[in-house]
C-alpha atoms as a PDB file:
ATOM      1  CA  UNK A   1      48.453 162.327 139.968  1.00  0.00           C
ATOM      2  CA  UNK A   2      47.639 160.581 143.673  1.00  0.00           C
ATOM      3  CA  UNK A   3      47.830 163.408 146.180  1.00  0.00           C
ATOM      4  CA  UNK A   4      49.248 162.273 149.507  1.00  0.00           C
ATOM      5  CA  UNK A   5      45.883 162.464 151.114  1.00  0.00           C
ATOM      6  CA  UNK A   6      44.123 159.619 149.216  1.00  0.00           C
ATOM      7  CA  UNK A   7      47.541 157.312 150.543  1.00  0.00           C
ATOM      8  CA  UNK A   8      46.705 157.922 154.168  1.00  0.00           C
ATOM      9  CA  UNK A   9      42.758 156.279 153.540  1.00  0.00           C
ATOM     10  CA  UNK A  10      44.235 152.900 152.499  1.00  0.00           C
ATOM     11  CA  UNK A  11      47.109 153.460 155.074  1.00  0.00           C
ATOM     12  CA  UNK A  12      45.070 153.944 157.988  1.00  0.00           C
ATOM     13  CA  UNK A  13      42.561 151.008 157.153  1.00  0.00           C
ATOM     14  CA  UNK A  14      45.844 148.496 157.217  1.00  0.00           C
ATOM     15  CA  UNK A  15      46.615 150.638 160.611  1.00  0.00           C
ATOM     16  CA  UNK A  16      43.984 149.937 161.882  1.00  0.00           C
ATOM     17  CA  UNK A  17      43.828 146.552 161.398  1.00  0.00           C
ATOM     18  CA  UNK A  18      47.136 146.140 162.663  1.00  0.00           C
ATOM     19  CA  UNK A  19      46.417 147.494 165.645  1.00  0.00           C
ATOM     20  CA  UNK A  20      43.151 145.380 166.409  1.00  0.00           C
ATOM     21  CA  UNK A  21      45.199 142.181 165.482  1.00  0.00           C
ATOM     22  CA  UNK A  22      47.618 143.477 168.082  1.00  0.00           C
ATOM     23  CA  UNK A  23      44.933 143.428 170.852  1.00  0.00           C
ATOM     24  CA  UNK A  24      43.061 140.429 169.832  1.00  0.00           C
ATOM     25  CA  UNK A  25      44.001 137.337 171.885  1.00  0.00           C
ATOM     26  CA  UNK A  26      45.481 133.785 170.874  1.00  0.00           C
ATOM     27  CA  UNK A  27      48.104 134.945 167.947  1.00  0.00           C
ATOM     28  CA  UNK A  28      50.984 132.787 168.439  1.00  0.00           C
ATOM     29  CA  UNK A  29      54.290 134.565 169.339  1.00  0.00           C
ATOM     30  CA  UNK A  30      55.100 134.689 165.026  1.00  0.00           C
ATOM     31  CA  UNK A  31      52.292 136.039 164.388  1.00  0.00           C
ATOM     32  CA  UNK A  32      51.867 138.608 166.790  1.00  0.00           C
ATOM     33  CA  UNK A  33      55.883 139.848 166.334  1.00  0.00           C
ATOM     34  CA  UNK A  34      54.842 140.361 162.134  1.00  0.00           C
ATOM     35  CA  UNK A  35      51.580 141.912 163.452  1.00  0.00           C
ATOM     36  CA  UNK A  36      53.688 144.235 165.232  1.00  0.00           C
ATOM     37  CA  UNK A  37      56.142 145.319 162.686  1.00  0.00           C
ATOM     38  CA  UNK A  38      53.232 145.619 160.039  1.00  0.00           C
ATOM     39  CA  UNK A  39      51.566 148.030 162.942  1.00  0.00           C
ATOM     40  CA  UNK A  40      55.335 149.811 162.770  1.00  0.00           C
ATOM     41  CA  UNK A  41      55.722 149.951 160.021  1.00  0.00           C
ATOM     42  CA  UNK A  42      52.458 151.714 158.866  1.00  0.00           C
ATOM     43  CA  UNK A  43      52.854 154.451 161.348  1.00  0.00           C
ATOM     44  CA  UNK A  44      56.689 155.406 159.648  1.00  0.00           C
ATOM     45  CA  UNK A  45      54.565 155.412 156.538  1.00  0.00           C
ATOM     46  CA  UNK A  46      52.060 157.694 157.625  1.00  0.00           C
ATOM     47  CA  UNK A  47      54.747 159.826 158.813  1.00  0.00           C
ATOM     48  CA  UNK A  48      56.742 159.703 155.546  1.00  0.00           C
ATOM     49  CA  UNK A  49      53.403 160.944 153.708  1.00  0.00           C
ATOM     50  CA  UNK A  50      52.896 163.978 156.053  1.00  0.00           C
ATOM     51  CA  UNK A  51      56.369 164.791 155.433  1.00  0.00           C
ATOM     52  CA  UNK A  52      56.239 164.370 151.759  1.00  0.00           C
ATOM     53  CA  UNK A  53      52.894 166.779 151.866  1.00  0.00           C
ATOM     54  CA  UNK A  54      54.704 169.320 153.469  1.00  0.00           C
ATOM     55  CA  UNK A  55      57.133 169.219 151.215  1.00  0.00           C
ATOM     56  CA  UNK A  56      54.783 169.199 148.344  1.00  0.00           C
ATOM     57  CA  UNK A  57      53.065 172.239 149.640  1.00  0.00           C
ATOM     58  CA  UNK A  58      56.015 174.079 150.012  1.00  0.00           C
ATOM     59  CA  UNK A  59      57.327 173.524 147.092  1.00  0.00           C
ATOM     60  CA  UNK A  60      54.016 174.700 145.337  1.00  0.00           C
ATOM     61  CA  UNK A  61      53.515 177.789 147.643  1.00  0.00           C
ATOM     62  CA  UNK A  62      50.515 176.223 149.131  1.00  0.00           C
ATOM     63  CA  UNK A  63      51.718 176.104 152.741  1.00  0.00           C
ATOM     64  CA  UNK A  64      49.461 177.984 154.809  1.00  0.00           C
ATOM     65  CA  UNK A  65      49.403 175.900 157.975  1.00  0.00           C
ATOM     66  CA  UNK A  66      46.564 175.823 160.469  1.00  0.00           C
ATOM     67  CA  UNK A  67      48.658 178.259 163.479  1.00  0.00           C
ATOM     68  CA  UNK A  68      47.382 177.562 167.111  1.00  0.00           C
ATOM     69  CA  UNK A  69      48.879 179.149 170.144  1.00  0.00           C
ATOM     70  CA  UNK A  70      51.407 176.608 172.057  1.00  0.00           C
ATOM     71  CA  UNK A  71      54.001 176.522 174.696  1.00  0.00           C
ATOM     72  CA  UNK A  72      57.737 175.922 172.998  1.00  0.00           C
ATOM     73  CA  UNK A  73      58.455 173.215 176.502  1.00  0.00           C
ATOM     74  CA  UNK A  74      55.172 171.648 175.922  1.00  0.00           C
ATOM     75  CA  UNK A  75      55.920 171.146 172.389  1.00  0.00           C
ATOM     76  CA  UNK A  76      59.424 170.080 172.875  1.00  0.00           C
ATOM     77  CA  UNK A  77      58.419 167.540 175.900  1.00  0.00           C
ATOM     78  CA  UNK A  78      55.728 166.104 173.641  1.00  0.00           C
ATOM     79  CA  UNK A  79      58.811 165.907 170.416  1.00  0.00           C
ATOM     80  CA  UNK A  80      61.187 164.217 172.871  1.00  0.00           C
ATOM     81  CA  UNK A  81      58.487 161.904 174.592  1.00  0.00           C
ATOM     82  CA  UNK A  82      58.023 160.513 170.940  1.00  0.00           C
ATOM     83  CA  UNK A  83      62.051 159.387 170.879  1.00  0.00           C
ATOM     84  CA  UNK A  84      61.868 158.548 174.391  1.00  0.00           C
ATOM     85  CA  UNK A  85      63.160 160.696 177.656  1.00  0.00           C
ATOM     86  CA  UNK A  86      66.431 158.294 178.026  1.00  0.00           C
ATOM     87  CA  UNK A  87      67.363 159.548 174.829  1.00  0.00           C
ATOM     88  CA  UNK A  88      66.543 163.081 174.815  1.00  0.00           C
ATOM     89  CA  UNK A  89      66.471 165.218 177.812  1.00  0.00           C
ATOM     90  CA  UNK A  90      64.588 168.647 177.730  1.00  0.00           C
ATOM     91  CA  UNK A  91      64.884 171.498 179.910  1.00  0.00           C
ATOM     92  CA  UNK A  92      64.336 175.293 180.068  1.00  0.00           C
ATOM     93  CA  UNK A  93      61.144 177.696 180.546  1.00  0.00           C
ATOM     94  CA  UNK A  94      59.122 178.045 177.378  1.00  0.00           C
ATOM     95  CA  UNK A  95      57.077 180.711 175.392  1.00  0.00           C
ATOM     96  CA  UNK A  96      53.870 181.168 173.828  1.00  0.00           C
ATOM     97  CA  UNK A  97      54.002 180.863 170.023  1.00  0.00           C
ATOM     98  CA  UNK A  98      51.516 180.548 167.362  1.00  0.00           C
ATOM     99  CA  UNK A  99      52.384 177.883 164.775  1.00  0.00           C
ATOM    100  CA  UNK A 100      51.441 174.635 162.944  1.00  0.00           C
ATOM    101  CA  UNK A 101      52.182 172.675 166.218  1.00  0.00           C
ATOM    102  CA  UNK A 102      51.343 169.354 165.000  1.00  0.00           C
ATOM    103  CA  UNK A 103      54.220 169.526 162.423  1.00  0.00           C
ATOM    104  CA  UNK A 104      56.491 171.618 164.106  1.00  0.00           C
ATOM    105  CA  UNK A 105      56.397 168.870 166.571  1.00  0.00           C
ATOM    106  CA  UNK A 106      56.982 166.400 164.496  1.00  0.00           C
ATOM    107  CA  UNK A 107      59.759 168.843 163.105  1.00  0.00           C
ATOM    108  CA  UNK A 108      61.484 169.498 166.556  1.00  0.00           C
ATOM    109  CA  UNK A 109      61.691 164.947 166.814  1.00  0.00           C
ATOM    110  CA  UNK A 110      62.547 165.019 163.402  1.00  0.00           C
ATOM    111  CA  UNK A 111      65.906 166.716 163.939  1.00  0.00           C
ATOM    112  CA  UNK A 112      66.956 165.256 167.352  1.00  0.00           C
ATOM    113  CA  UNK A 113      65.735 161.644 165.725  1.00  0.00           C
ATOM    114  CA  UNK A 114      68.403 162.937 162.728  1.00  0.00           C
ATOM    115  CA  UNK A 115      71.020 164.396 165.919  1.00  0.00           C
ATOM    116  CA  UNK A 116      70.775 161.023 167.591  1.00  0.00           C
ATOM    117  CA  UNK A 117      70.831 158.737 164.663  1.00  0.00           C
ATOM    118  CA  UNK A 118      73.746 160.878 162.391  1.00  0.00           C
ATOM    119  CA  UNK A 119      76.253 161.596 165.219  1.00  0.00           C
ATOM    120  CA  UNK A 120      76.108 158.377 166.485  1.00  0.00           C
ATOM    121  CA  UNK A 121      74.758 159.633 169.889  1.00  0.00           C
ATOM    122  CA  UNK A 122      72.654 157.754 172.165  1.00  0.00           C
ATOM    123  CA  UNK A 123      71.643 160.356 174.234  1.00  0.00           C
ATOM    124  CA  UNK A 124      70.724 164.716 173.347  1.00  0.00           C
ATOM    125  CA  UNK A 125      69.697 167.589 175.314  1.00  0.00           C
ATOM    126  CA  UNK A 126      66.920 169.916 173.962  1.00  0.00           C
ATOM    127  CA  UNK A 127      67.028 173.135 175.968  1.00  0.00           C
ATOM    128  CA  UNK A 128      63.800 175.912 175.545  1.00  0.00           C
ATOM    129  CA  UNK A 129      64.778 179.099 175.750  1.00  0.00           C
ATOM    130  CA  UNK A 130      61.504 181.207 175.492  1.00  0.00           C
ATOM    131  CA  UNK A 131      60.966 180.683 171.662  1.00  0.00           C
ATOM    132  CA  UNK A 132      64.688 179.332 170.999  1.00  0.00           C
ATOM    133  CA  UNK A 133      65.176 175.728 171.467  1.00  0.00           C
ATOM    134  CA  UNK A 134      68.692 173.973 171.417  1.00  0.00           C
ATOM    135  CA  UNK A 135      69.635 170.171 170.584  1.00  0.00           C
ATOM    136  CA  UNK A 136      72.962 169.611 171.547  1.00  0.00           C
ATOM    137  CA  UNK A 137      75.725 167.713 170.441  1.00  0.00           C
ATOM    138  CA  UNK A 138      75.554 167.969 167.135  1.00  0.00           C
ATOM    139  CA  UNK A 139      78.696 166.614 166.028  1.00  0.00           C
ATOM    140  CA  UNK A 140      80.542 167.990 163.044  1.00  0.00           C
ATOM    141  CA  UNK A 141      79.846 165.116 160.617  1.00  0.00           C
ATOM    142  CA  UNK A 142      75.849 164.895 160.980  1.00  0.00           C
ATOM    143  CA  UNK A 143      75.342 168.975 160.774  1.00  0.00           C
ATOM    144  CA  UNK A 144      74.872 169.123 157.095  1.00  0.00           C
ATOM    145  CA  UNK A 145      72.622 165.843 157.508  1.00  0.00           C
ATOM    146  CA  UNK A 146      71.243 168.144 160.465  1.00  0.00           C
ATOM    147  CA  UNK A 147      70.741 171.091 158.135  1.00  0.00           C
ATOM    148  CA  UNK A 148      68.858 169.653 155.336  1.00  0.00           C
ATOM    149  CA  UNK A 149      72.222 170.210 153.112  1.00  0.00           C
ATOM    150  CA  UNK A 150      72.930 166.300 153.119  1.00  0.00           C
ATOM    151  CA  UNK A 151      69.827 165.414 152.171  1.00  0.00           C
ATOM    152  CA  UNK A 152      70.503 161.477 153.661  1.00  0.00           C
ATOM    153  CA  UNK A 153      67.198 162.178 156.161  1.00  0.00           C
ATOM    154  CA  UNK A 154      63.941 163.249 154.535  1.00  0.00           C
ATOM    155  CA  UNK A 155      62.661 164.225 158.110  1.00  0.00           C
ATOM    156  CA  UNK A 156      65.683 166.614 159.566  1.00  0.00           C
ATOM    157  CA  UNK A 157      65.312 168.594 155.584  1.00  0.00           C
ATOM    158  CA  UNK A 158      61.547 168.850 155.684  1.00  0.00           C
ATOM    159  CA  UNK A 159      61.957 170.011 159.275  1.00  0.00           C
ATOM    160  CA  UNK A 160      64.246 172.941 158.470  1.00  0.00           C
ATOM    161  CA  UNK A 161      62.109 173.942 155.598  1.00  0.00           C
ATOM    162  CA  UNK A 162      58.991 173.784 157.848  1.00  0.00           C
ATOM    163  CA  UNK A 163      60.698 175.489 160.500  1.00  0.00           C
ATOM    164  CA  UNK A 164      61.652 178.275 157.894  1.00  0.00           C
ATOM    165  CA  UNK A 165      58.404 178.517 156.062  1.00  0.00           C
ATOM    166  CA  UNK A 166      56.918 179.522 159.774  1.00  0.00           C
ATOM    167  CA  UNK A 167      59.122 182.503 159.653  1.00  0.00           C
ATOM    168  CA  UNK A 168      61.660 180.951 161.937  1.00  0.00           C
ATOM    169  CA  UNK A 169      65.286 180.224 161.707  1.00  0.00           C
ATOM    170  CA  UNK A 170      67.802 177.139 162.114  1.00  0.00           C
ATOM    171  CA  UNK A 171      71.249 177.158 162.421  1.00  0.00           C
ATOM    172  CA  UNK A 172      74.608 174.737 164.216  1.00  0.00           C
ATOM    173  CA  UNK A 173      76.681 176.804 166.112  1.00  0.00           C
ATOM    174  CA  UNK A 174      79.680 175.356 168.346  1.00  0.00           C
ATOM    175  CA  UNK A 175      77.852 171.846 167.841  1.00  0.00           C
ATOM    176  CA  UNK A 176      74.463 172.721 169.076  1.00  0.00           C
ATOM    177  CA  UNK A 177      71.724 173.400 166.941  1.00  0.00           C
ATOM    178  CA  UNK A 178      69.828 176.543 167.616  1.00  0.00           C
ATOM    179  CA  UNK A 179      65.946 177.086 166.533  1.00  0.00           C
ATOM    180  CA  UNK A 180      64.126 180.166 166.637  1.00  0.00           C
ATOM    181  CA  UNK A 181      60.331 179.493 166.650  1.00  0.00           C
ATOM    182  CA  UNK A 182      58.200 182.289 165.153  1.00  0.00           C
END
């Protein structure tokens, strides 16, 4: 069976190529608009294969993530930047926490990606609270999508499971969705 690490070698090498045809001068405006979708497109598939080896590991009981010490506002400023700051708005005083930041911060754009995109919104607020963060609205149709229980986004399920495995919790109460960060 192909383990989701030997995808990412070929993955990266068409990356990476990608990304130097992007730079390189004299592509004609075709080629350089298929250049940059190929470049797009590897980067959602790089993020679909660390989300499907999270999963994996989970499911297997082999989850023991590499924990550093981070700041909950750092970590949701970096999770919104990813989106893009006209689309989600963070404010609040953070915390120090020790967790799998890399993931959790894909987790924490994961779910406001999955707010956004479910309920139809073009705009959320994600508010820190210490180590409680909040992404609000969550309207009533997109919570189970939200939750993980309608599994119709991959990332929004692996990020409750992630957030979960950490010790944590994740909830949607009175349309905002509250996360407690372990």
């Amino acid at each position: 069976m192909l383990a989701c690490h030997d995808l990412r070698t070929p993955l990266a090498t068409v990356h990476g190529f990608a990304h130097t045809l992007e730079r390189s001068e004299g592509l004609d405006e075709t080629a350089a608009r298929y250049v940059g979708m190929i470049s797009a497109a590897s980067s959602q598939l790089a993020e679909l294969i660390d989300q499907l080896s999270v999963v994996a590991r989970l499911e297997a009981g082999r989850y023991d993530p590499p924990r550093r010490e981070v700041d909950t506002l750092e970590l949701a400023r970096a999770a919104a930047q990813t989106l893009g700051e006209e689309r989600v708005g963070v404010t609040g005083d953070g915390a120090r926490v020790e967790l799998d930041a890399e993931a959790t911060e894909r987790a924490v754009a994961a779910l406001a990606r999955c707010a956004l995109r479910h309920g139809g919104l073009e705009h959320v607020d994600l508010e820190v609270r210490g180590a409680q963060l909040a992404i609000s609205p969550i309207t009533p149709a997109s919570a189970p999508v939200v939750l993980g229980e309608d599994l119709r986004d991959l990332g929004a399920a692996v990020a409750v499971q992630l957030v979960r495995a950490q010790g944590g919790s994740v909830e949607v109460e009175d349309e905002t969705l509250r996360m407690r960060l372990a």
